[in-house]
N, C-alpha and C. Protein backbone atom coordinates (compact mmCIF):
# COMPACT_ATOMS: atom_id res chain seq x y z
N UNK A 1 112.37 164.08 113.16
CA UNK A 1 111.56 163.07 112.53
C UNK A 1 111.94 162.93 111.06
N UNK A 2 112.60 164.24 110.31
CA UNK A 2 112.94 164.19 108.75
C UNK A 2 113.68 163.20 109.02
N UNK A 3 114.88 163.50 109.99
CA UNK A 3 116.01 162.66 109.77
C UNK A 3 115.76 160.98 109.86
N UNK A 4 115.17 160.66 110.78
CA UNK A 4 114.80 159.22 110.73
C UNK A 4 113.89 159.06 109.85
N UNK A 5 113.18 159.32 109.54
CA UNK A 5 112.37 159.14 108.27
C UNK A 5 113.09 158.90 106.95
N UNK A 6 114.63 159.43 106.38
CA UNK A 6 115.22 159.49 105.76
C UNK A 6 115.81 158.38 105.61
N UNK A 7 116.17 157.79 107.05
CA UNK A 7 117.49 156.62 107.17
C UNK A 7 116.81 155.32 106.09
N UNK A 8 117.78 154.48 105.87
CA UNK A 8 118.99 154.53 106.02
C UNK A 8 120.29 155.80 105.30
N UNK A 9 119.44 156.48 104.43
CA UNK A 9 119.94 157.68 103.85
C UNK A 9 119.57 158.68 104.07
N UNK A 10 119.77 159.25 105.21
CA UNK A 10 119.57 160.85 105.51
C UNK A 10 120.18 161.85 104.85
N UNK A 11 119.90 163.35 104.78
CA UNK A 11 119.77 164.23 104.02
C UNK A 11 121.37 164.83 104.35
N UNK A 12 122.56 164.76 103.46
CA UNK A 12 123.96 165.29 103.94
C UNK A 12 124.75 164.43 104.34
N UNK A 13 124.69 162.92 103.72
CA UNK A 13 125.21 161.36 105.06
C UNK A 13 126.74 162.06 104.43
N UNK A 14 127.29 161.55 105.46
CA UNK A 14 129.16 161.68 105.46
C UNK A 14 129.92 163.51 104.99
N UNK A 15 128.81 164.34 105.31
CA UNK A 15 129.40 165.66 105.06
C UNK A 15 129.11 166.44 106.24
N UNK A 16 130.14 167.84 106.50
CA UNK A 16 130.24 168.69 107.41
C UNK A 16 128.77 169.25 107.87
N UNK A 17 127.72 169.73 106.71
CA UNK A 17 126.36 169.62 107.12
C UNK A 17 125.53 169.10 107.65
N UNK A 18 125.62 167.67 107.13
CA UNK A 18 125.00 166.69 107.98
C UNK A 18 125.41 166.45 109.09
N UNK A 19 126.63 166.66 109.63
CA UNK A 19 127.27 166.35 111.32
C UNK A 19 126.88 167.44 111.87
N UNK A 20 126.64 168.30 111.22
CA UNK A 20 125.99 169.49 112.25
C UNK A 20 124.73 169.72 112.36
N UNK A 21 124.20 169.10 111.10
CA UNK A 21 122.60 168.98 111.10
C UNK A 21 122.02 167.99 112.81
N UNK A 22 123.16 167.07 112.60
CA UNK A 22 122.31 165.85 113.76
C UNK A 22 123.06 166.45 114.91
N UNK A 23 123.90 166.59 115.13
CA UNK A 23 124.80 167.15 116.37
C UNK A 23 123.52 168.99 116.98
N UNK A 24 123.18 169.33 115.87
CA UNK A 24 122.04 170.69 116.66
C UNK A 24 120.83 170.05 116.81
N UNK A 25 120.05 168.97 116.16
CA UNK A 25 119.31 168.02 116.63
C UNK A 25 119.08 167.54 117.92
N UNK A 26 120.31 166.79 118.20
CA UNK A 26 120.40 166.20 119.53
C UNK A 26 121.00 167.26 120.51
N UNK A 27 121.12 168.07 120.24
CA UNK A 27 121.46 169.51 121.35
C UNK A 27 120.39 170.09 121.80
N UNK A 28 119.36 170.13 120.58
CA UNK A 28 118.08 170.87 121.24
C UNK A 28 116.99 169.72 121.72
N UNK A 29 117.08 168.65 121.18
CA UNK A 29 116.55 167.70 122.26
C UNK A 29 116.91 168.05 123.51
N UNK A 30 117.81 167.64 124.15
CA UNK A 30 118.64 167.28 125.24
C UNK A 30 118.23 168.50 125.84
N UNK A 31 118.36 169.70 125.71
CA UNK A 31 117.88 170.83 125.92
C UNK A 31 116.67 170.73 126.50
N UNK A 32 116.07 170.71 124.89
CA UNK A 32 114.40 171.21 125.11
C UNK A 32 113.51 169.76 126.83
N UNK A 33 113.88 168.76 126.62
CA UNK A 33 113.69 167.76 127.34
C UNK A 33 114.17 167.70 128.65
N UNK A 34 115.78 167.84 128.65
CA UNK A 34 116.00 168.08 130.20
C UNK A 34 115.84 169.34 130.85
N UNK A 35 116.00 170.51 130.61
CA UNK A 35 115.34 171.41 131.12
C UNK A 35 114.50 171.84 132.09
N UNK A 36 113.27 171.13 131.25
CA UNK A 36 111.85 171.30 132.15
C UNK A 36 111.70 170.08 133.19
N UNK A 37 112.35 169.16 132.87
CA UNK A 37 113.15 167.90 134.17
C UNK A 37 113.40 168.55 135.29
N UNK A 38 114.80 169.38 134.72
CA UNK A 38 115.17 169.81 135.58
C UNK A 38 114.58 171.01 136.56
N UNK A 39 113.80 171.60 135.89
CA UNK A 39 112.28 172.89 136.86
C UNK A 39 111.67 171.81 137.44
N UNK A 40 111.31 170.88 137.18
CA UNK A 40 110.40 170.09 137.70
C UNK A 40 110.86 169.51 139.13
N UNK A 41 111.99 168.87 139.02
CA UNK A 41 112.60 168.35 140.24
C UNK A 41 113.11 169.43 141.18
N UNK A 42 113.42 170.81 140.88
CA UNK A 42 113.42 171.82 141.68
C UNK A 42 112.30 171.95 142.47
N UNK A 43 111.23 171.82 142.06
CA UNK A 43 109.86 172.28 142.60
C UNK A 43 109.81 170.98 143.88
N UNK A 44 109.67 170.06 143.56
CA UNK A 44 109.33 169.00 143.70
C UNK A 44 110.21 169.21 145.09
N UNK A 45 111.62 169.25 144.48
CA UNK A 45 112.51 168.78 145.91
C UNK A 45 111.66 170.37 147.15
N UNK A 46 111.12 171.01 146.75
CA UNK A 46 111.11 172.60 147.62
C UNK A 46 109.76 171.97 148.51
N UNK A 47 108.86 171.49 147.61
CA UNK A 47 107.64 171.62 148.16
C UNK A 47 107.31 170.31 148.77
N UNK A 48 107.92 169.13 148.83
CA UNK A 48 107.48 167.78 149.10
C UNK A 48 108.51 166.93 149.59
N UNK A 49 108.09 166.62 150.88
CA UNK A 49 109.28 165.50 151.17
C UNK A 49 109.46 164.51 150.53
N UNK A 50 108.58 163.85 150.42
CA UNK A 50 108.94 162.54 149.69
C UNK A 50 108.94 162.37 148.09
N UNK A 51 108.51 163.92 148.00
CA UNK A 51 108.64 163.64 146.17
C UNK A 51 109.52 163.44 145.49
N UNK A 52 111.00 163.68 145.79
CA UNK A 52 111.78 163.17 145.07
C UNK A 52 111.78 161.41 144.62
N UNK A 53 111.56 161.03 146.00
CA UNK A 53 111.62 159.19 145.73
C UNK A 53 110.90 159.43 144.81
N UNK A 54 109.42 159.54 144.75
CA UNK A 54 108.20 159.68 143.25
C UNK A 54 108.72 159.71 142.07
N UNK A 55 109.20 161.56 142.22
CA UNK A 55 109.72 161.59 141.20
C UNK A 55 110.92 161.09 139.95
N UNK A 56 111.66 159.90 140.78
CA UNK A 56 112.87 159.89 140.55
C UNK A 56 112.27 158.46 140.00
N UNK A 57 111.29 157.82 140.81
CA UNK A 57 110.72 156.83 140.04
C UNK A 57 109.92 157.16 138.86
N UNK A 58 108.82 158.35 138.45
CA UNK A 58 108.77 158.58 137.76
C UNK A 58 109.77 158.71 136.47
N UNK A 59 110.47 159.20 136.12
CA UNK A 59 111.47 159.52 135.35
C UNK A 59 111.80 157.96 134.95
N UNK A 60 112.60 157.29 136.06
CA UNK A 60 112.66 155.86 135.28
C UNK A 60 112.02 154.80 134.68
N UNK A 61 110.44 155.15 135.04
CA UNK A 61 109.66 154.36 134.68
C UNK A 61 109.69 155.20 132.94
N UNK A 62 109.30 156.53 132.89
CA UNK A 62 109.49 156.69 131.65
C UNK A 62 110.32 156.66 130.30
N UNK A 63 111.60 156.74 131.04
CA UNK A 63 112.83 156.53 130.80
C UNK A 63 112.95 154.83 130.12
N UNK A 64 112.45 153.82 130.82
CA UNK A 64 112.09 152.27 130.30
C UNK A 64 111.42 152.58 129.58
């Protein structure tokens, strides 16, 4: 949120810090977010036949 809050001048623009600042940003997103996706649709596919269709609609609806 610092970082967009910053733009159009974020904190480090055009230096080795700043590319690693946003590059571990969007790593632990991606992380922290797909992850528990991914526990989720494990469960889902174990315990429910039809939950995947659900779920898979879920996801895209949130995803829009």
């Amino acid at each position: 949120m610092f970082v967009a809050f910053k733009s159009p001048c974020p904190p480090y623009v055009n230096t080795l810090k700043g590319d690693i600042l946003i590059l571990t940003i969007w790593l632990s997103t991606y992380v922290l977010l797909g992850y528990p996706r991914l526990i989720i649709a494990n469960y889902v596919r174990d315990y429910c036949s039809s939950g995947m269709f659900w779920y898979g609609v879920s996801v895209q609806l949130g995803a829009l």
